[in-house]
Protein backbone atom coordinates (compact mmCIF):
# COMPACT_ATOMS: atom_id res chain seq x y z
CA UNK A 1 37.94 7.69 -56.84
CA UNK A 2 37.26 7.54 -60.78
CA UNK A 3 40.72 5.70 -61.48
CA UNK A 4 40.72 3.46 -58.84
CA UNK A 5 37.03 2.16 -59.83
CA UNK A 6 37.85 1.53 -63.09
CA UNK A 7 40.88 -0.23 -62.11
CA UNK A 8 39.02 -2.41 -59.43
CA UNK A 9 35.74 -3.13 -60.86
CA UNK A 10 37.59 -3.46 -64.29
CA UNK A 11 36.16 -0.82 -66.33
CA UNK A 12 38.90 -1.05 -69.18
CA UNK A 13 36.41 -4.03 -71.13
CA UNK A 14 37.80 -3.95 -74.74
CA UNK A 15 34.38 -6.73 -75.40
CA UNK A 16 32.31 -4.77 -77.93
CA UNK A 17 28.82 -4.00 -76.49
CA UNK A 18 26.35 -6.10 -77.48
CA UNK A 19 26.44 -9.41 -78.08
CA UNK A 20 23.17 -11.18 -78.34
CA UNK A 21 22.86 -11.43 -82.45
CA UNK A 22 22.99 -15.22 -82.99
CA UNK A 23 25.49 -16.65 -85.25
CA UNK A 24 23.94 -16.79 -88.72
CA UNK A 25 24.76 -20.62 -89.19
CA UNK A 26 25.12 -23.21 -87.16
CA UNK A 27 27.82 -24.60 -89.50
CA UNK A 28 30.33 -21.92 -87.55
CA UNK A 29 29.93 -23.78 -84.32
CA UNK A 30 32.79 -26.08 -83.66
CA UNK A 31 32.06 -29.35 -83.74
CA UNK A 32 33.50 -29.64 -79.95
CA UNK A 33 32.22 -27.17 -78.72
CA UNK A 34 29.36 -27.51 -76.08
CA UNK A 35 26.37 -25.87 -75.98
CA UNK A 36 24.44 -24.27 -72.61
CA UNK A 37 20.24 -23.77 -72.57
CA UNK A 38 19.52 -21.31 -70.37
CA UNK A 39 16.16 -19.54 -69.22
CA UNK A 40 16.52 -15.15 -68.89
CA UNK A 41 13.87 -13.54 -67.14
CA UNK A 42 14.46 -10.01 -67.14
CA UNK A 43 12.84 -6.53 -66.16
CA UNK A 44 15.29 -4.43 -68.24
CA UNK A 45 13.28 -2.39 -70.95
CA UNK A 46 13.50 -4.14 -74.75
CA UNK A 47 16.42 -2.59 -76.71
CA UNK A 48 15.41 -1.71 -80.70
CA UNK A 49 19.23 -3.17 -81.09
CA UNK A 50 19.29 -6.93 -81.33
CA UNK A 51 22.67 -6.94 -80.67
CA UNK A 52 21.61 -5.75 -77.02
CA UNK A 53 18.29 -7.20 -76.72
CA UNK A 54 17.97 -5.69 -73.59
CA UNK A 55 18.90 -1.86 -72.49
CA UNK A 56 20.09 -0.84 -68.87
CA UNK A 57 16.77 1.26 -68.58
CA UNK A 58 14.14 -0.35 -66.08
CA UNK A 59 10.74 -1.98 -67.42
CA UNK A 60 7.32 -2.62 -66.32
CA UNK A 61 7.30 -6.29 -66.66
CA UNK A 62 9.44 -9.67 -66.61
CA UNK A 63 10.12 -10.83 -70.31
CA UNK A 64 11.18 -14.78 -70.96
CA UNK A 65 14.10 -15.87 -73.52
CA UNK A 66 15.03 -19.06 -74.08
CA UNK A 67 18.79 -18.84 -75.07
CA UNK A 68 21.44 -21.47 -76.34
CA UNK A 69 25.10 -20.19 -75.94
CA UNK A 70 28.16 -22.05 -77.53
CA UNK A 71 31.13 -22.68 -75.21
CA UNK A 72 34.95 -23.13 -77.15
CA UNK A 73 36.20 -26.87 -77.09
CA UNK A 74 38.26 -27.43 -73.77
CA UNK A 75 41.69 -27.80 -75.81
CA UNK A 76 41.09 -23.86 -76.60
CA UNK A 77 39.89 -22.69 -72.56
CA UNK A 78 40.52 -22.62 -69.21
CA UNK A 79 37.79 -23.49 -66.73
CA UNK A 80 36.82 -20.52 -65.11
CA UNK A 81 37.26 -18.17 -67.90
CA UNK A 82 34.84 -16.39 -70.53
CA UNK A 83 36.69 -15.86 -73.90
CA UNK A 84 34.70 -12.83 -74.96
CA UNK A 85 33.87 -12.09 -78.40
CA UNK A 86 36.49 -9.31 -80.14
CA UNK A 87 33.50 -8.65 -82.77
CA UNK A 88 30.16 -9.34 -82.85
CA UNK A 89 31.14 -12.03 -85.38
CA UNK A 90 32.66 -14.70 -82.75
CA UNK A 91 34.64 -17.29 -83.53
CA UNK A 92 33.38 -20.30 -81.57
CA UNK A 93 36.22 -22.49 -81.89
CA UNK A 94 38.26 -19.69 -79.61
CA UNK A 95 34.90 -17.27 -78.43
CA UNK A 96 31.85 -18.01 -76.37
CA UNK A 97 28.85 -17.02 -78.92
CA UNK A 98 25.11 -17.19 -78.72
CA UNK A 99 23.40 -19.81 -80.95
CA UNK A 100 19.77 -18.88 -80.54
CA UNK A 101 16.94 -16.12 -79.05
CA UNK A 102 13.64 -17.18 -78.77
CA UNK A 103 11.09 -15.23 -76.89
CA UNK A 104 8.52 -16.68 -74.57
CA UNK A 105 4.68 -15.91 -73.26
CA UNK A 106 4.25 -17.51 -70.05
CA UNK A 107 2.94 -20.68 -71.48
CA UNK A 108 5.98 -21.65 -73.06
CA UNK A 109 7.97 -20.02 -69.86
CA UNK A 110 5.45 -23.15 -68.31
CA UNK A 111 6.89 -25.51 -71.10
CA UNK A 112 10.44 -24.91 -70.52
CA UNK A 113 10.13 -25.53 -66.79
CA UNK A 114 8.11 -28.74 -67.69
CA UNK A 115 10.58 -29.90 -69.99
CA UNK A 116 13.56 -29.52 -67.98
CA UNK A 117 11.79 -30.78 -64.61
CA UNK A 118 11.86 -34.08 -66.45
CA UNK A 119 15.33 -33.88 -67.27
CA UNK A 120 16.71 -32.19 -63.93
CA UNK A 121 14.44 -33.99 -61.52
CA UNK A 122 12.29 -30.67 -60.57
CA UNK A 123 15.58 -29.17 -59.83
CA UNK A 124 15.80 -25.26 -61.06
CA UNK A 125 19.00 -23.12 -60.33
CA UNK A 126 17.78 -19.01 -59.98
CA UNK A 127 21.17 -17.12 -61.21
CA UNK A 128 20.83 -13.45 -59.68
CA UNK A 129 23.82 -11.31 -60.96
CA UNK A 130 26.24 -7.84 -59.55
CA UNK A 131 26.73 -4.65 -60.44
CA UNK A 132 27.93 -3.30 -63.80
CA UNK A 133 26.34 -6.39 -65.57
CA UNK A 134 24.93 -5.70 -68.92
CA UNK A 135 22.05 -7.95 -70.47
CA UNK A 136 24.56 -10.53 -72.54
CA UNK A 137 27.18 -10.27 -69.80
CA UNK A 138 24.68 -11.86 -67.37
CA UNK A 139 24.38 -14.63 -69.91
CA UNK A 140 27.90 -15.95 -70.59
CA UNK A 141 28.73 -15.55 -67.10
CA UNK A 142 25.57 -17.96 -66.06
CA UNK A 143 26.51 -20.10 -69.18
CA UNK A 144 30.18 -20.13 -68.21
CA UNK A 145 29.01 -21.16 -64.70
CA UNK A 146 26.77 -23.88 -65.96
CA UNK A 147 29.63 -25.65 -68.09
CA UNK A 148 32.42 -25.62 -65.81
CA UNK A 149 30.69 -26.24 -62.55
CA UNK A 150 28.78 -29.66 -63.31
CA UNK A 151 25.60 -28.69 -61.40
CA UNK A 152 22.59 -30.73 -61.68
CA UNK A 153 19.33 -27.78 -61.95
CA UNK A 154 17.94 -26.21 -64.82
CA UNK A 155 19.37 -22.70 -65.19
CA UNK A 156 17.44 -19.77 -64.58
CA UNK A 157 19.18 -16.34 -65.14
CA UNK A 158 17.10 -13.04 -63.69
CA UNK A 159 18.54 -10.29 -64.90
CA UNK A 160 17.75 -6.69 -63.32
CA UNK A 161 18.68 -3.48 -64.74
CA UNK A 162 22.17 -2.86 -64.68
CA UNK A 163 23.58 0.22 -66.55
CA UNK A 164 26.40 -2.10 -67.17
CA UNK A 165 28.45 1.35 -66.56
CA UNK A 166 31.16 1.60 -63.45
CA UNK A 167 30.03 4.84 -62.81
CA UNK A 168 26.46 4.27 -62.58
CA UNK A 169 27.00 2.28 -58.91
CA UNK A 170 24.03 4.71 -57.84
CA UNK A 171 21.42 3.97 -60.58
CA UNK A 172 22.35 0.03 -60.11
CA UNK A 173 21.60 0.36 -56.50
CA UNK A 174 17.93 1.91 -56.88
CA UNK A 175 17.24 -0.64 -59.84
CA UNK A 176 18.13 -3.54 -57.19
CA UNK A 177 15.71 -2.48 -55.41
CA UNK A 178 13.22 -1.40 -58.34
CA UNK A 179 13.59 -5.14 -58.85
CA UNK A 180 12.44 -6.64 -55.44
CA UNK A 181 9.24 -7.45 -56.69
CA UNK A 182 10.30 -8.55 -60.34
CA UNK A 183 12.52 -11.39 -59.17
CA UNK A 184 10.16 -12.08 -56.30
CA UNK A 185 7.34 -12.59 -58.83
CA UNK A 186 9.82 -15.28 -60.88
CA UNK A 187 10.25 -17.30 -57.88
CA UNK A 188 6.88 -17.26 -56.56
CA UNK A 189 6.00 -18.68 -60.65
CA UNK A 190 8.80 -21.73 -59.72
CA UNK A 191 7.73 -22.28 -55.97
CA UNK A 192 4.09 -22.92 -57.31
CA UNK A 193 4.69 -25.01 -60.37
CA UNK A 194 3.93 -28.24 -59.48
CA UNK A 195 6.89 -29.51 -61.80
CA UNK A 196 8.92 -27.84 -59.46
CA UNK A 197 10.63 -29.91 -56.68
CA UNK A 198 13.52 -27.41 -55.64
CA UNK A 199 14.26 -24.05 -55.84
CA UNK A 200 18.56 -23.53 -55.53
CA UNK A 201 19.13 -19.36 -55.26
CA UNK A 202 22.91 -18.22 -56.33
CA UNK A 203 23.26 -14.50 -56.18
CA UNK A 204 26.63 -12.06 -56.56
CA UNK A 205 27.67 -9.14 -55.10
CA UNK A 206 24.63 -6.46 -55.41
CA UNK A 207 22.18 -9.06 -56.52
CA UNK A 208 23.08 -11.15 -52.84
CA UNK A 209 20.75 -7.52 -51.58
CA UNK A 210 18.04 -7.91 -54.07
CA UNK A 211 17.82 -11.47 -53.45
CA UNK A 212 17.26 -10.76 -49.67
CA UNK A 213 14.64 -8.48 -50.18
CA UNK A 214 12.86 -10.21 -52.74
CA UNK A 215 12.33 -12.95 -50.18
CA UNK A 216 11.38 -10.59 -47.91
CA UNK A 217 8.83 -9.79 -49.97
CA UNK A 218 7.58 -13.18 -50.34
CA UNK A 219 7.74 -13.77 -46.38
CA UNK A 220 5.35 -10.33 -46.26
CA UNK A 221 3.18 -11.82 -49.05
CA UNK A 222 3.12 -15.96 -47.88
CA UNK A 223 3.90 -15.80 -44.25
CA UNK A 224 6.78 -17.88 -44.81
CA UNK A 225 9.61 -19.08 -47.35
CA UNK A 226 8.66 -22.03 -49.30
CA UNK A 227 10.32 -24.75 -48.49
CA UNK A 228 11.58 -25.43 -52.06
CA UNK A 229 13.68 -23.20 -51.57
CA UNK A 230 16.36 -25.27 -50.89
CA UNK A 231 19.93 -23.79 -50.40
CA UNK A 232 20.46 -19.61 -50.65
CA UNK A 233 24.11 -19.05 -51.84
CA UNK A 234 25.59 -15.73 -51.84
CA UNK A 235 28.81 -14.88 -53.41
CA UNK A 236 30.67 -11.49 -52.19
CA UNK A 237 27.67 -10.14 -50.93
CA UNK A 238 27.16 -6.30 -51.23
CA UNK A 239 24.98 -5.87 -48.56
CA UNK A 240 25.60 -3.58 -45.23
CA UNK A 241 26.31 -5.65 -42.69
CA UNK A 242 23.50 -4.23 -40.69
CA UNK A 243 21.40 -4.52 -43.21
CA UNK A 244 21.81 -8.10 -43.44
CA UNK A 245 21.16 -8.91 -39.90
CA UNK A 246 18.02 -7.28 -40.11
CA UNK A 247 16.93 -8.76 -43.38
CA UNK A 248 17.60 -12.49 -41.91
CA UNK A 249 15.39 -11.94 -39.04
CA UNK A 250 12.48 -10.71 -41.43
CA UNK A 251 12.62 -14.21 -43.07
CA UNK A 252 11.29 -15.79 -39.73
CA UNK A 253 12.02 -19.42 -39.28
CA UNK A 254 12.08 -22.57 -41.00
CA UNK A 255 14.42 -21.18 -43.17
CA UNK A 256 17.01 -22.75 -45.72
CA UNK A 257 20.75 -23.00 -45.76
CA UNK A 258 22.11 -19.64 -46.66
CA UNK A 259 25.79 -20.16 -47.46
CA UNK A 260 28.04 -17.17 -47.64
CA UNK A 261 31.63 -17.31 -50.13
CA UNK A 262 33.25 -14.44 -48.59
CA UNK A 263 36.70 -13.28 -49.09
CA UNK A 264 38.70 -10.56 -47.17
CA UNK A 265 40.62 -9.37 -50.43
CA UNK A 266 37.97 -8.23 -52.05
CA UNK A 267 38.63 -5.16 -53.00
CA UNK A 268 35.42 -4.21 -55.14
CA UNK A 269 33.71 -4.76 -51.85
CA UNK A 270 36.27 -2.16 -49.98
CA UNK A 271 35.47 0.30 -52.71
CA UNK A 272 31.62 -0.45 -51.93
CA UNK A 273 32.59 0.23 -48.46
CA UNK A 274 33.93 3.24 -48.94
CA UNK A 275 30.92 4.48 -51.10
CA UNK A 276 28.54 3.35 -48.45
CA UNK A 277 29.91 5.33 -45.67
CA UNK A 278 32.66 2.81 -44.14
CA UNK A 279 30.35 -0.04 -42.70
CA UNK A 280 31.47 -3.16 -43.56
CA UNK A 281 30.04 -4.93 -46.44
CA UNK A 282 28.88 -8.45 -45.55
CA UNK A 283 31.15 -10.32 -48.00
CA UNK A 284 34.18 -8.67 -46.26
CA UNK A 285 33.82 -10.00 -42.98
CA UNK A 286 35.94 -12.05 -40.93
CA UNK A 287 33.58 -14.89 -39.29
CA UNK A 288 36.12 -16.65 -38.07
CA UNK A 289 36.75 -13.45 -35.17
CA UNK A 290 34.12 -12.38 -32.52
CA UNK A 291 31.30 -11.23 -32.47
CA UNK A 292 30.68 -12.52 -35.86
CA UNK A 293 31.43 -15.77 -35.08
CA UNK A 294 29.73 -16.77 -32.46
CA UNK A 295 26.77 -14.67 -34.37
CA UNK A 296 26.75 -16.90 -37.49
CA UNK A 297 26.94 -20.67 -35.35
CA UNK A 298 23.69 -19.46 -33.99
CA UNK A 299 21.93 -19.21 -37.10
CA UNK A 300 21.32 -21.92 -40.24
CA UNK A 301 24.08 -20.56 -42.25
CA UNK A 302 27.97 -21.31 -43.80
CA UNK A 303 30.56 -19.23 -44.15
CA UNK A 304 33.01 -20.24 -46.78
CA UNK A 305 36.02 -17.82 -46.45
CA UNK A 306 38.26 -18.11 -49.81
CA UNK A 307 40.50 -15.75 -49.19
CA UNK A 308 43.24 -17.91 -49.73
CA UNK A 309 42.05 -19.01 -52.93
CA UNK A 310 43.93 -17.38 -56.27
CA UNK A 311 41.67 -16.09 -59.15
CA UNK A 312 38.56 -13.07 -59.54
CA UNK A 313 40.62 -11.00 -61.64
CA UNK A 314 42.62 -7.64 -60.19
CA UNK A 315 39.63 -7.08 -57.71
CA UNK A 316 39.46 -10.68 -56.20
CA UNK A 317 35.02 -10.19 -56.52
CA UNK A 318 35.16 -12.79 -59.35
CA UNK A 319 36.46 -15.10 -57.09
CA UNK A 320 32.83 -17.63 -57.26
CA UNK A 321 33.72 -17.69 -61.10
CA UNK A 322 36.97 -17.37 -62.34
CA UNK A 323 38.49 -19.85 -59.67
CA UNK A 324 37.86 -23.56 -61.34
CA UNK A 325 37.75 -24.81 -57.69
CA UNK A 326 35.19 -22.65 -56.20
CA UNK A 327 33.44 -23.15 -59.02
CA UNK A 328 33.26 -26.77 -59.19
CA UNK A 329 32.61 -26.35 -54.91
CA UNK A 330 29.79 -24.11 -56.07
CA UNK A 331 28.32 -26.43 -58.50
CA UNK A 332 29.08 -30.43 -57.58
CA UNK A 333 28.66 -29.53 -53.75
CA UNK A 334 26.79 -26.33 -53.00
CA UNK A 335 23.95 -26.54 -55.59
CA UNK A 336 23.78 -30.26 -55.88
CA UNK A 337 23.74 -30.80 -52.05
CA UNK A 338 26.41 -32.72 -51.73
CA UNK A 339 27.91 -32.91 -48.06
CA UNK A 340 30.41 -29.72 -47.13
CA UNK A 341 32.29 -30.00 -43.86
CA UNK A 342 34.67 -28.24 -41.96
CA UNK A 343 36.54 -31.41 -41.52
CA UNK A 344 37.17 -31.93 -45.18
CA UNK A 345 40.49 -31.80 -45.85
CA UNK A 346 40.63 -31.42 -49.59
CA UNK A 347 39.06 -27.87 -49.13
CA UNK A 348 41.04 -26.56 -45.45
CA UNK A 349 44.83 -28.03 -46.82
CA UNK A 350 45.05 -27.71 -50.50
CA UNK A 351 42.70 -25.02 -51.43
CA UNK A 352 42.63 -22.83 -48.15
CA UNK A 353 38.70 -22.54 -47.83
CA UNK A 354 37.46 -21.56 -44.20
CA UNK A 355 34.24 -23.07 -43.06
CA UNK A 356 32.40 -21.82 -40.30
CA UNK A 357 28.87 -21.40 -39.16
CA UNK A 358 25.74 -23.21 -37.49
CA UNK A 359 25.31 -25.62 -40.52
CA UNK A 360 28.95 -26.46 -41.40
CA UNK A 361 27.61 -30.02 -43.10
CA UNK A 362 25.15 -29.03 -46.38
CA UNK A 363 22.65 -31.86 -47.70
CA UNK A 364 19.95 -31.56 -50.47
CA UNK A 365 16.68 -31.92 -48.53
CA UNK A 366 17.77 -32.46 -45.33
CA UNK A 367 19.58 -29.36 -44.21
CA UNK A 368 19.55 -27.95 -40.63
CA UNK A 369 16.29 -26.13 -40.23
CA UNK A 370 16.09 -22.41 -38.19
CA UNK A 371 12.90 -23.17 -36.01
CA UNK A 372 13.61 -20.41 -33.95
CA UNK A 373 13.46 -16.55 -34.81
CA UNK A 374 16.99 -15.22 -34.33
CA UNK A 375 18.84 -11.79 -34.75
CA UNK A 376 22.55 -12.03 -35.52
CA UNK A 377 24.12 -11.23 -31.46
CA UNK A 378 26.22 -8.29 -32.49
């Protein structure tokens, strides 16, 4: 069980650990290279190491950073890829590297969002990552997203306390769910700013579970979910299948879009399987076969099967980042609202993406509403 972890979940990282010390002078950065701003709002307990920042261990409160993180020119990457540091000395003409730490109170947490309201039309983007994600992993993964995905919302990254460890599947587990509150505090901050127009939620793998239940927690608090929330995505959800059903009736109605990327090769999400006593995981499922089917076209949700679609490294749970087409889906139609239809043919013939559900067409604002309380029919 050991081995074939750490040859699933990729466990063999030869990245050093840490990697949050900002490069000493801005002269290193590459003249092409880009730069990503990014907002971290995190519960993990302060690490004495600035190269960390951030430990594994679970705190009491949320802490704010504002963070810049270079990105190599595009002559010297591949969208869909982090080039990881081989020191903590990076070499950004080759190496993602971070440019700048600055820690925030909650006024200048209010500052940030005002300042990039103006410049993404109120539109904020809450980043909620997996399992075995340190603190500066989070980062360059949200960063990495931002660049080569072209969405249009400010970037928010909550970041819960991962061991960052394969073995510690456990201890990530109970600190999702240490973290229900935490991240539901962060969006109830954005749903009442009133430079806040839209709320767009992308969560992976373990983080799709804490995501659920920290909107539970705000239906239990508000008697409903905002609507600025605007569009829930989920990428190879690690959630019980079960579970889920009974989380999505909690919501109640008037719900938003919750789009699924699921993929029946994923075999991080077989291991989690295993570990969680052989009930299917939700990002494994086949909605295109009964009962699930008919299940999710009775709800306000999309399926996006991409099992067909090459890329998320040995395991095939990366899929929502390492693939340059579902991340540009992810980003340019999924965030943004763009219009996504089973009838398009660019994603059914030439990339192999499924698309099922009760709300197979996606637009900003406008989506298909759930008036009616429903429990999945299986």
């Amino acid at each position: 069980m050991v081995l074939a972890l750490c040859l699933v979940m990729g466990a063999c990282s030869t990245r050093p650990p840490g990697l949050m010390t900002p490069l000493t002078s801005y002269a290193n950065v590459a003249s092409k290279a880009d730069k990503v701003n990014l907002m971290v709002v995190t519960n993990r307990k302060p690490s004495q190491n600035p190269a960390l920042l951030y430990s594994g261990v679970r705190g009491d409160e949320n802490h704010y950073n504002d963070i810049d993180v270079s990105i190599p020119p595009v002559e010297n990457r591949k969208a869909g890829r982090i080039q990881w540091p081989k020191n903590r000395q990076p070499n950004p003409e080759k190496e993602f590297a971070t440019l700048r730490v600055s820690s925030l109170d909650d006024a200048a947490f209010n500052k940030w969002i005002a300042e990039k309201s103006a410049k993404y039309d109120g539109n904020f983007l809450v980043f909620v990552h997996g399992f075995n994600t340190p603190y500066d992993g989070g980062v360059f993964l949200l960063a990495q997203i931002v660049h080569d995905s072209n969405m249009k919302d400010a970037p928010i990254l909550f970041s819960w306390p991962s061991r960052g460890k394969i073995l510690a599947y456990d201890y990530d587990r109970e600190s999702a769910t240490y973290s229900r509150a935490a991240l539901a505090d962060l969006l109830e901050k954005l749903i009442k700013n009133e430079n806040v127009q839209h709320v767009n939620i992308f969560a992976h793998s373990m983080g799709s579970w804490l995501t659920m239940e920290a909107l539970r927690t705000i239906k239990l608090q508000d008697g409903l979910i905002s609507p600025k929330i605007n569009n829930i995505i989920l990428a190879s959800p690690d959630i019980d299948i079960m579970v889920f059903k009974n989380q999505y009736y909690d919501l109640g109605t008037n719900l938003p879009t919750i789009s699924l990327l699921v993929s029946k090769n994923d075999e991080a999400l077989k291991m989690s399987r295993i570990i969680g006593g052989n009930i299917d995981r939700l990002g494994l499922v086949d909605f295109s076969r009964e009962p699930y089917k008919s299940a999710v076209n009775s709800v306000n949700m999309s399926v996006i099967d991409v099992t067909a679609v090459k890329g998320g490294g040995a395991s095939e749970h990366l899929k929502f980042s390492e693939s340059p087409e579902i991340v540009k889906l992810i980003g340019e139609d999924l965030i943004n609202g763009q219009k996504l239809s089973e009838s398009d043919a660019n994603l059914n013939d030439k990339l192999g993406i499924l698309i099922t559900g009760g709300a197979k067409e996606i637009v900003k604002g406008v989506g298909k509403v759930q008036k009616k309380r429903k429990r999945f029919s299986f």
